[in-house]
PDB file of N, CA and C in Angstrom:
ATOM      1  N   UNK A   1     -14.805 -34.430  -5.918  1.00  0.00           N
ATOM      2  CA  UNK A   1     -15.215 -33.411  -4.964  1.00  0.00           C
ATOM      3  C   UNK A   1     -16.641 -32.999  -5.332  1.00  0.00           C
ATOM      4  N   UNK A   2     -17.548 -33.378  -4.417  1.00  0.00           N
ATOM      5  CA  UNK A   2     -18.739 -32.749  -4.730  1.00  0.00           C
ATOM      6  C   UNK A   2     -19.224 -31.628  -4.416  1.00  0.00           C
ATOM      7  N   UNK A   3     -20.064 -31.242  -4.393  1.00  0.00           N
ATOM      8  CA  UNK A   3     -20.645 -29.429  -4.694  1.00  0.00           C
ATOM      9  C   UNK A   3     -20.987 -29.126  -3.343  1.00  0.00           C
ATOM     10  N   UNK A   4     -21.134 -30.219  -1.978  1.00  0.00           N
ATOM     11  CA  UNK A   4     -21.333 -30.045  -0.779  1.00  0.00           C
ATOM     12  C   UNK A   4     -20.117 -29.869  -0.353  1.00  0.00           C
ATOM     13  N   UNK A   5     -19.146 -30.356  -0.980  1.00  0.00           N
ATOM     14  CA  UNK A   5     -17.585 -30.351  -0.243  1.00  0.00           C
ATOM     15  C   UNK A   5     -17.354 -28.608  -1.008  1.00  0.00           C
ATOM     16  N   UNK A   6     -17.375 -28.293  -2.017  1.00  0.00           N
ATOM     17  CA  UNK A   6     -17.025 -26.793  -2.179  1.00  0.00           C
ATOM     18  C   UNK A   6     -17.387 -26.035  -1.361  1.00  0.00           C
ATOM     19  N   UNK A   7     -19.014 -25.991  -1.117  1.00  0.00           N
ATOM     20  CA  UNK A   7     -19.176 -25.075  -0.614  1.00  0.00           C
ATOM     21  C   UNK A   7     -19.220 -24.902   1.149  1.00  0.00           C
ATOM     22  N   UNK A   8     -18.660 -26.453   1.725  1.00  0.00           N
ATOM     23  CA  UNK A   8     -17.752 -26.490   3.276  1.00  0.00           C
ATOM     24  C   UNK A   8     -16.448 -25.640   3.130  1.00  0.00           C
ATOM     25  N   UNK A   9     -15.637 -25.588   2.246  1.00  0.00           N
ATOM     26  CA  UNK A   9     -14.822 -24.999   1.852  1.00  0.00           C
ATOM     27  C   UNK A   9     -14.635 -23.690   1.833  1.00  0.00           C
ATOM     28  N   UNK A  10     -15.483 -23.483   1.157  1.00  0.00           N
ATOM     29  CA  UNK A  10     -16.084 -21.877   0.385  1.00  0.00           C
ATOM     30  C   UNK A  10     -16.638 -21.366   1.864  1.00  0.00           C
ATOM     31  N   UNK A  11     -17.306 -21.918   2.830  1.00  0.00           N
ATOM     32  CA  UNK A  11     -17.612 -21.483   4.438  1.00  0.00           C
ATOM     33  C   UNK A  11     -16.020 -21.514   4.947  1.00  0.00           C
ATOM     34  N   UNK A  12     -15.765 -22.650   5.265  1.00  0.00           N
ATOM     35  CA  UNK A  12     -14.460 -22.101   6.116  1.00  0.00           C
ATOM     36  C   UNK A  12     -13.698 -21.247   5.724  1.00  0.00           C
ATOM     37  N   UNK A  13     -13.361 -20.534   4.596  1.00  0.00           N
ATOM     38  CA  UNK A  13     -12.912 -19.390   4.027  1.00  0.00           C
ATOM     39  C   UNK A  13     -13.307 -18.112   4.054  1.00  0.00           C
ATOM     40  N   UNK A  14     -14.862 -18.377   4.119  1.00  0.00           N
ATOM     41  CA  UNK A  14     -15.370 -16.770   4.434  1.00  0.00           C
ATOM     42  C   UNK A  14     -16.203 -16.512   5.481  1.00  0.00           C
ATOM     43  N   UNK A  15     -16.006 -17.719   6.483  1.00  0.00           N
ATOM     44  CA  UNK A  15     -17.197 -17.530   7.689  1.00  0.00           C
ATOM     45  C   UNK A  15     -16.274 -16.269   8.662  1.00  0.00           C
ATOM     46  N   UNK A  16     -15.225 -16.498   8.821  1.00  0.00           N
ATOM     47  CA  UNK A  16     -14.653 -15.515   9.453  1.00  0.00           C
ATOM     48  C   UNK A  16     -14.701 -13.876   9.447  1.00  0.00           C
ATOM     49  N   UNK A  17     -14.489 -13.711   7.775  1.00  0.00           N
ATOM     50  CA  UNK A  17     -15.167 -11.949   7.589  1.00  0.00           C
ATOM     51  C   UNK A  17     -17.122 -12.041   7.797  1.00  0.00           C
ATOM     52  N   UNK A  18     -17.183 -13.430   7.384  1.00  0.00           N
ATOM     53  CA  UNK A  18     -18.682 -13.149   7.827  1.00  0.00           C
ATOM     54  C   UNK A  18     -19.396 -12.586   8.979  1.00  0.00           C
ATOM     55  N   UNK A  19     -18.514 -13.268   9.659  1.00  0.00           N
ATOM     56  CA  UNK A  19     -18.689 -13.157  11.533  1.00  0.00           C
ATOM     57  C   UNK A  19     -18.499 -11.893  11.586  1.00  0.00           C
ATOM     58  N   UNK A  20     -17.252 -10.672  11.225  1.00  0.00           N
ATOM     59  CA  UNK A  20     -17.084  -9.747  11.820  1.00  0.00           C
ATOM     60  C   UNK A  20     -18.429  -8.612  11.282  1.00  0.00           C
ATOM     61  N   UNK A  21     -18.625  -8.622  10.189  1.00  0.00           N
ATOM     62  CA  UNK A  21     -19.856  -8.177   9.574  1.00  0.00           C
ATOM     63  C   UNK A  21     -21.268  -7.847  10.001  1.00  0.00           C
ATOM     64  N   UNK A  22     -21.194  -9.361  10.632  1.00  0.00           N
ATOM     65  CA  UNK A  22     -22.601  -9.600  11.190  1.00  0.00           C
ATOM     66  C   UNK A  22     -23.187  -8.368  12.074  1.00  0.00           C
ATOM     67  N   UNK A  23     -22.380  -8.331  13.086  1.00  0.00           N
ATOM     68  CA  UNK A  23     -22.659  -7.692  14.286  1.00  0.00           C
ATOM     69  C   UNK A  23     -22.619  -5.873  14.458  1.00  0.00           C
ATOM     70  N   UNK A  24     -21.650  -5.671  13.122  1.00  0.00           N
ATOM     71  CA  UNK A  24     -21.518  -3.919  12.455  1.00  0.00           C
ATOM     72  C   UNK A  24     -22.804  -3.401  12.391  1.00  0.00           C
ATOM     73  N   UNK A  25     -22.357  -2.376  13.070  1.00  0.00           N
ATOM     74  CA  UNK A  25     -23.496  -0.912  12.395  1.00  0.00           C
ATOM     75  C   UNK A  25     -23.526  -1.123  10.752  1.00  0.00           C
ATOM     76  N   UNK A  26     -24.625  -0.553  10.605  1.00  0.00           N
ATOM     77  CA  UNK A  26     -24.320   0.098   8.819  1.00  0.00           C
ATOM     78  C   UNK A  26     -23.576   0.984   8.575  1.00  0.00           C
ATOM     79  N   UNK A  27     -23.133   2.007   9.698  1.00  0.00           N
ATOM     80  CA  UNK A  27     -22.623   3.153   9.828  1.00  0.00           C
ATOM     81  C   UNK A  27     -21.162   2.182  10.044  1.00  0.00           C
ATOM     82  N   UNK A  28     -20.991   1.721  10.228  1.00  0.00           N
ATOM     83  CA  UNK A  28     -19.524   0.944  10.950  1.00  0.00           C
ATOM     84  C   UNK A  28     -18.712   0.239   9.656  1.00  0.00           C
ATOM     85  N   UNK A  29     -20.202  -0.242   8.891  1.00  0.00           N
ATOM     86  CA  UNK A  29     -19.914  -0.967   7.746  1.00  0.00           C
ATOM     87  C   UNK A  29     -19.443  -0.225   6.504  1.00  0.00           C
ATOM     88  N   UNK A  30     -19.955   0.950   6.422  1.00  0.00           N
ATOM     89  CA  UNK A  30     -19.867   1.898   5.396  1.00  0.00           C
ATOM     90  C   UNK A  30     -18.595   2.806   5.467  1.00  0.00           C
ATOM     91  N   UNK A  31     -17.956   2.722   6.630  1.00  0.00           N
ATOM     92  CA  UNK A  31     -16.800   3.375   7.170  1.00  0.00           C
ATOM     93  C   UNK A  31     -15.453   2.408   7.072  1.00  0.00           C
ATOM     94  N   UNK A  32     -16.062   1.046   7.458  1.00  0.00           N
ATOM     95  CA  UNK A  32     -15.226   0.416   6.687  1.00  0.00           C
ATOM     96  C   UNK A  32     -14.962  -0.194   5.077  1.00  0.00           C
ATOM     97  N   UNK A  33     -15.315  -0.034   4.460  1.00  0.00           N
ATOM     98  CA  UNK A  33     -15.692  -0.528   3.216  1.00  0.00           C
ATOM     99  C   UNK A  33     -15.264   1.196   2.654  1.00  0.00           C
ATOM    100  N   UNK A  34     -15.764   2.490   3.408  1.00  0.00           N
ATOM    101  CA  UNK A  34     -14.714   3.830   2.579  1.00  0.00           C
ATOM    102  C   UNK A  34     -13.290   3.723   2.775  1.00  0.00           C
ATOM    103  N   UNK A  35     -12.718   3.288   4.345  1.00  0.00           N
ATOM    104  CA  UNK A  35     -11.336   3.611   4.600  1.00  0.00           C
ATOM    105  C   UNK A  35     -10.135   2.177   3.424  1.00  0.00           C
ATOM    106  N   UNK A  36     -11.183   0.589   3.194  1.00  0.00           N
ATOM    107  CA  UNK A  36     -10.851  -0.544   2.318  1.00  0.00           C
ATOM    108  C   UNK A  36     -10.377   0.606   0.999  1.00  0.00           C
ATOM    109  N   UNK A  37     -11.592   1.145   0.508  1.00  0.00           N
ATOM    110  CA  UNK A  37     -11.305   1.690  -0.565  1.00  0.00           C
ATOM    111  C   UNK A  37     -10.672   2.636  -0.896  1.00  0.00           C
ATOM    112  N   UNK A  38     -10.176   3.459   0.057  1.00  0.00           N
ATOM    113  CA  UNK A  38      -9.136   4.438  -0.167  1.00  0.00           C
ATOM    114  C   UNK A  38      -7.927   4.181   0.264  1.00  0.00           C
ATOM    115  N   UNK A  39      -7.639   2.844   0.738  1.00  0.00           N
ATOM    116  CA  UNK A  39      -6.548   2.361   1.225  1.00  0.00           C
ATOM    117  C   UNK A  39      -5.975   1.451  -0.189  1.00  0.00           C
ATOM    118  N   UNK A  40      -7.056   0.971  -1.024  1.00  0.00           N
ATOM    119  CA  UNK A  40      -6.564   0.396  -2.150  1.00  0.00           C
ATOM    120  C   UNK A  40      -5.711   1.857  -3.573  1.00  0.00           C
ATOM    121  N   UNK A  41      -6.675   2.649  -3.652  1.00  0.00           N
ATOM    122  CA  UNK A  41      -6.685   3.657  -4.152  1.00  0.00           C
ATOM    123  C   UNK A  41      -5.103   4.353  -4.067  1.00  0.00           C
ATOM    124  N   UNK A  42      -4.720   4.270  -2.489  1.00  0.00           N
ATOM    125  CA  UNK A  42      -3.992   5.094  -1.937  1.00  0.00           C
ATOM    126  C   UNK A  42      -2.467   3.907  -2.056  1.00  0.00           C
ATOM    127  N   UNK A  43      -3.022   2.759  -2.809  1.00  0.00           N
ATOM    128  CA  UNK A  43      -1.456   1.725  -3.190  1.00  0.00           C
ATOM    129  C   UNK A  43      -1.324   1.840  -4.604  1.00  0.00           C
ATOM    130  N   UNK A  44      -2.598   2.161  -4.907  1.00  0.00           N
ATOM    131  CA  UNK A  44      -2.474   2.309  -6.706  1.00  0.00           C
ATOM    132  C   UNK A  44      -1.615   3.093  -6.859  1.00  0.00           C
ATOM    133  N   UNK A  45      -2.256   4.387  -5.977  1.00  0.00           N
ATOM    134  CA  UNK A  45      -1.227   5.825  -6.699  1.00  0.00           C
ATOM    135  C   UNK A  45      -0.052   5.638  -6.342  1.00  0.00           C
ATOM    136  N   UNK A  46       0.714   4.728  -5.495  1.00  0.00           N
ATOM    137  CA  UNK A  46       1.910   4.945  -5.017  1.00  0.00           C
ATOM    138  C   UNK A  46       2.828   4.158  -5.921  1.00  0.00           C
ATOM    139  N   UNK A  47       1.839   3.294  -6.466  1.00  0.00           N
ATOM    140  CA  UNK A  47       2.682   2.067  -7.504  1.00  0.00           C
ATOM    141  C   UNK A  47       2.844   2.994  -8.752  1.00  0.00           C
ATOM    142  N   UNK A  48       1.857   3.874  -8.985  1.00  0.00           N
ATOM    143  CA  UNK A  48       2.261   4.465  -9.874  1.00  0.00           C
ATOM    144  C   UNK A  48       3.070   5.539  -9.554  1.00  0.00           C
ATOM    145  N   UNK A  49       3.067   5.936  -8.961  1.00  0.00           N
ATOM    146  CA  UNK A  49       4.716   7.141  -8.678  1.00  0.00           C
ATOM    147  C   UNK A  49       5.638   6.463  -8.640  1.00  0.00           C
ATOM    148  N   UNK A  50       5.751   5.229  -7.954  1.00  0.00           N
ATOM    149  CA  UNK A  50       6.903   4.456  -8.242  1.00  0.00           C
ATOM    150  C   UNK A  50       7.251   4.094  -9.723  1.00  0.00           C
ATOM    151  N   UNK A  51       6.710   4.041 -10.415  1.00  0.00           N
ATOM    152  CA  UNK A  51       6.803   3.734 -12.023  1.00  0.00           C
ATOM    153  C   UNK A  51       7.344   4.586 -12.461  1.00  0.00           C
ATOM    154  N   UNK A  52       6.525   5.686 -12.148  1.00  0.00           N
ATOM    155  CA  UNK A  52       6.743   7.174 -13.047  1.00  0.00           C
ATOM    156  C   UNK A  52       8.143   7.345 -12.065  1.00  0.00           C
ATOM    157  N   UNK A  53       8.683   7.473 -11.284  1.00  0.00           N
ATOM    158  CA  UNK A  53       9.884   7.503 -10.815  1.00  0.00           C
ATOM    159  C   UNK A  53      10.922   6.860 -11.213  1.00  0.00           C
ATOM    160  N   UNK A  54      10.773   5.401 -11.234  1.00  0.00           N
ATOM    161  CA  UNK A  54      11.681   4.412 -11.818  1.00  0.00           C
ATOM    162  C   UNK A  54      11.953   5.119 -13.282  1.00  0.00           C
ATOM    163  N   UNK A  55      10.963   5.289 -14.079  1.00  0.00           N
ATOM    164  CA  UNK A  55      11.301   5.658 -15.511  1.00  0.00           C
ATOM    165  C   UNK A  55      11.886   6.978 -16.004  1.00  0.00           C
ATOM    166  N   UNK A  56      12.037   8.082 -14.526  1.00  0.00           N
ATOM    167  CA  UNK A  56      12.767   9.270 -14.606  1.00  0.00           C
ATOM    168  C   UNK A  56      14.094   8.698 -14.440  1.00  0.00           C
ATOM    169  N   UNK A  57      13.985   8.037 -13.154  1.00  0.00           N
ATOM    170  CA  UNK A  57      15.768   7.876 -12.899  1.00  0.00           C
ATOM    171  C   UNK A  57      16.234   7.132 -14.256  1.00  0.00           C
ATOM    172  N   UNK A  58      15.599   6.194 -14.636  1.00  0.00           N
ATOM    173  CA  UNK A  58      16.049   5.777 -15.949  1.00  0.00           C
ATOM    174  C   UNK A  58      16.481   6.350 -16.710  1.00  0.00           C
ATOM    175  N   UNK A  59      16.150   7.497 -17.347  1.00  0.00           N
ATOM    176  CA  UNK A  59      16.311   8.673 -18.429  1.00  0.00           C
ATOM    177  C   UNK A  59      17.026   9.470 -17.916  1.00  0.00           C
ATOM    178  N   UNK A  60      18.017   9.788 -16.298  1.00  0.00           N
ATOM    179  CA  UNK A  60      18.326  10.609 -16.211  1.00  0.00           C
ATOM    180  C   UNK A  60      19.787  10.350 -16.905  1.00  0.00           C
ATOM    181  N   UNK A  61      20.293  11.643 -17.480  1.00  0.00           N
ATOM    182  CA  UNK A  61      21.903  11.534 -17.855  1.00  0.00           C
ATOM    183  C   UNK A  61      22.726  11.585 -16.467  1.00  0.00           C
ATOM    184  N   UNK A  62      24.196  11.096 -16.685  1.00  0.00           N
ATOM    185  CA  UNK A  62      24.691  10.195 -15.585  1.00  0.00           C
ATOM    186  C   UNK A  62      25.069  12.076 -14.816  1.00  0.00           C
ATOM    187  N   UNK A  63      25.225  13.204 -14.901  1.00  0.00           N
ATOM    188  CA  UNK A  63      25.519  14.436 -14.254  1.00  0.00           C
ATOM    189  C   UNK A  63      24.301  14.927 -13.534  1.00  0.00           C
ATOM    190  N   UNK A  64      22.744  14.369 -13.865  1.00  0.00           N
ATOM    191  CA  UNK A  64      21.799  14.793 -13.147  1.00  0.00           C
ATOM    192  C   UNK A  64      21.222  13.700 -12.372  1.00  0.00           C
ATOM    193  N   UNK A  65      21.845  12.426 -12.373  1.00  0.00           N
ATOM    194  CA  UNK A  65      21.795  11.279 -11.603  1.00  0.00           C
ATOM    195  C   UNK A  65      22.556  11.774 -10.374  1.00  0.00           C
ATOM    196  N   UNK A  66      24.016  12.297 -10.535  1.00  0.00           N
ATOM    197  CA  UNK A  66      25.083  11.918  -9.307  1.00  0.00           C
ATOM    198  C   UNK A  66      24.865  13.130  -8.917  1.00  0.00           C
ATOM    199  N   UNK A  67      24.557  14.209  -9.679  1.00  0.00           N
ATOM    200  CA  UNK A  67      23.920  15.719  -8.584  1.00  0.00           C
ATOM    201  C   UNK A  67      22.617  15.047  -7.079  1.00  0.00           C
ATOM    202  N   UNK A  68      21.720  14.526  -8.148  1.00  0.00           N
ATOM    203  CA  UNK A  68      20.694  14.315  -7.595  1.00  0.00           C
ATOM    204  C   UNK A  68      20.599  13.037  -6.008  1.00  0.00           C
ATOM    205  N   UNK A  69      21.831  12.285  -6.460  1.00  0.00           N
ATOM    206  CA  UNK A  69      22.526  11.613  -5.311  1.00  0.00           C
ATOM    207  C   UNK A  69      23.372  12.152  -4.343  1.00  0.00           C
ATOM    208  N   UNK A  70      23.819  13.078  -4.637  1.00  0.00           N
ATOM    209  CA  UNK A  70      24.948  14.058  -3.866  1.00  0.00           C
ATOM    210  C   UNK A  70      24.044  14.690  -2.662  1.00  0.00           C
ATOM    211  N   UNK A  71      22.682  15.236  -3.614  1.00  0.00           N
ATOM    212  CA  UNK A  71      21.816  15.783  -2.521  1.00  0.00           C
ATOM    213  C   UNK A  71      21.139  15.175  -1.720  1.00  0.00           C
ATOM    214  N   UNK A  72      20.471  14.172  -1.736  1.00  0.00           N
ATOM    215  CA  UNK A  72      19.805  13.330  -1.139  1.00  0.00           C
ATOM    216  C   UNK A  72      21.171  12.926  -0.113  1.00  0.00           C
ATOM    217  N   UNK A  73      21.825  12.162  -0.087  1.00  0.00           N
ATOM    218  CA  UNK A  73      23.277  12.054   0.642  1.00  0.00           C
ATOM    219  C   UNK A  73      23.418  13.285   1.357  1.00  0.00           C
ATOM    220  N   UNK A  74      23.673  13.749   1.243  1.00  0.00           N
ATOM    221  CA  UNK A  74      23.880  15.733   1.776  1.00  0.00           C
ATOM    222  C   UNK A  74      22.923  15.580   3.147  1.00  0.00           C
ATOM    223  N   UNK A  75      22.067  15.685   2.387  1.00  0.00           N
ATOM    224  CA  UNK A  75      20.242  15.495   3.136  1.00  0.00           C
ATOM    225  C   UNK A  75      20.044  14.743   4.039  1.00  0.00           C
ATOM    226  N   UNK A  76      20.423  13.488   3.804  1.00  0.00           N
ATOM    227  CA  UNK A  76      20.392  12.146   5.248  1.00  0.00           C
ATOM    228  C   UNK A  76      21.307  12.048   5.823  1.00  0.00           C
ATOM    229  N   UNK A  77      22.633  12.798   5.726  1.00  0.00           N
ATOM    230  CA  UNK A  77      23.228  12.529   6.665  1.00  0.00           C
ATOM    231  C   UNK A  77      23.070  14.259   7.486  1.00  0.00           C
ATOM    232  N   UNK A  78      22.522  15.127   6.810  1.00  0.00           N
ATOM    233  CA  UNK A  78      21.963  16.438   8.276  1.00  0.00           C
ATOM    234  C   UNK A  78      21.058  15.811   8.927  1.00  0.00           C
ATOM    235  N   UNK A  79      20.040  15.122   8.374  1.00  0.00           N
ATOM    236  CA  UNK A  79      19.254  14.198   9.197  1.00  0.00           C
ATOM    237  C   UNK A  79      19.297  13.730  10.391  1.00  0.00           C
ATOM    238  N   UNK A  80      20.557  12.988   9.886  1.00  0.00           N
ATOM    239  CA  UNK A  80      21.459  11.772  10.988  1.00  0.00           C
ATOM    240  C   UNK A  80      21.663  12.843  12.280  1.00  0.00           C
ATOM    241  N   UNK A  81      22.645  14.029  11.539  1.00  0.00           N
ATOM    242  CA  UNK A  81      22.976  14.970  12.572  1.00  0.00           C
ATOM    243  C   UNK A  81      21.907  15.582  13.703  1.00  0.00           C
ATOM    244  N   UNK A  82      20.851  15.905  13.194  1.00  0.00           N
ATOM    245  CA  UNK A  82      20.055  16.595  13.502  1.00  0.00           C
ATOM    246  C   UNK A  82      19.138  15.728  14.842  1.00  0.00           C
ATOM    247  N   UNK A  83      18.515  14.345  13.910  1.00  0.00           N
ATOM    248  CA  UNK A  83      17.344  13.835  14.741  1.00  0.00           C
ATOM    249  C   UNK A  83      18.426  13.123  15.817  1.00  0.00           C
ATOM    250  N   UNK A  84      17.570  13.322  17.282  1.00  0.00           N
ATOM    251  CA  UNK A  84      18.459  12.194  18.464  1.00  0.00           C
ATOM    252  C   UNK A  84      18.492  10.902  18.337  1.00  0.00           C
ATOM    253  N   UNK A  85      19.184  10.126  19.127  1.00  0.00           N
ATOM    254  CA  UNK A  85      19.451   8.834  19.080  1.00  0.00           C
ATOM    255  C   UNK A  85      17.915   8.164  19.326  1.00  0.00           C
TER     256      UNK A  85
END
């Protein structure tokens, strides 16, 4: 594979975001590239609550596990009741 074939490659892979780019405001560009980055930001933190969650329920003793299921249960099924079909 020669270094002309990579970089045909390396185009058909990124001519497409290239294209949409092109034609952006700076203002368009900068708005996208804030909402990219707070959308990454905004999976980090969730992976980490999920962690930090996983590792509570882990530690919980089995009486503040099945409370804590009782309620949630309790909870979705007023839900059920509540929201319409």
């Amino acid at each position: 594979m020669g270094l002309e074939t990579l970089v045909e490659v390396f185009k058909n892979i990124v001519g497409p975001f290239i294209k949409l780019f092109e034609s952006a405001s700076p203002a368009k560009l900068a708005a996208t590239t804030g909402v990219l980055i707070l959308m990454v930001m905004s999976l980090f933190y969730m992976a980490y609550g999920l962690v930090k969650l996983g590792k509570l329920l882990w530690n919980l003793k089995i009486g503040s596990l099945t409370l804590g299921l009782t309620i949630l249960g309790v909870i979705l099924v007023a839900l059920a009741i509540i929201l319409p079909y």
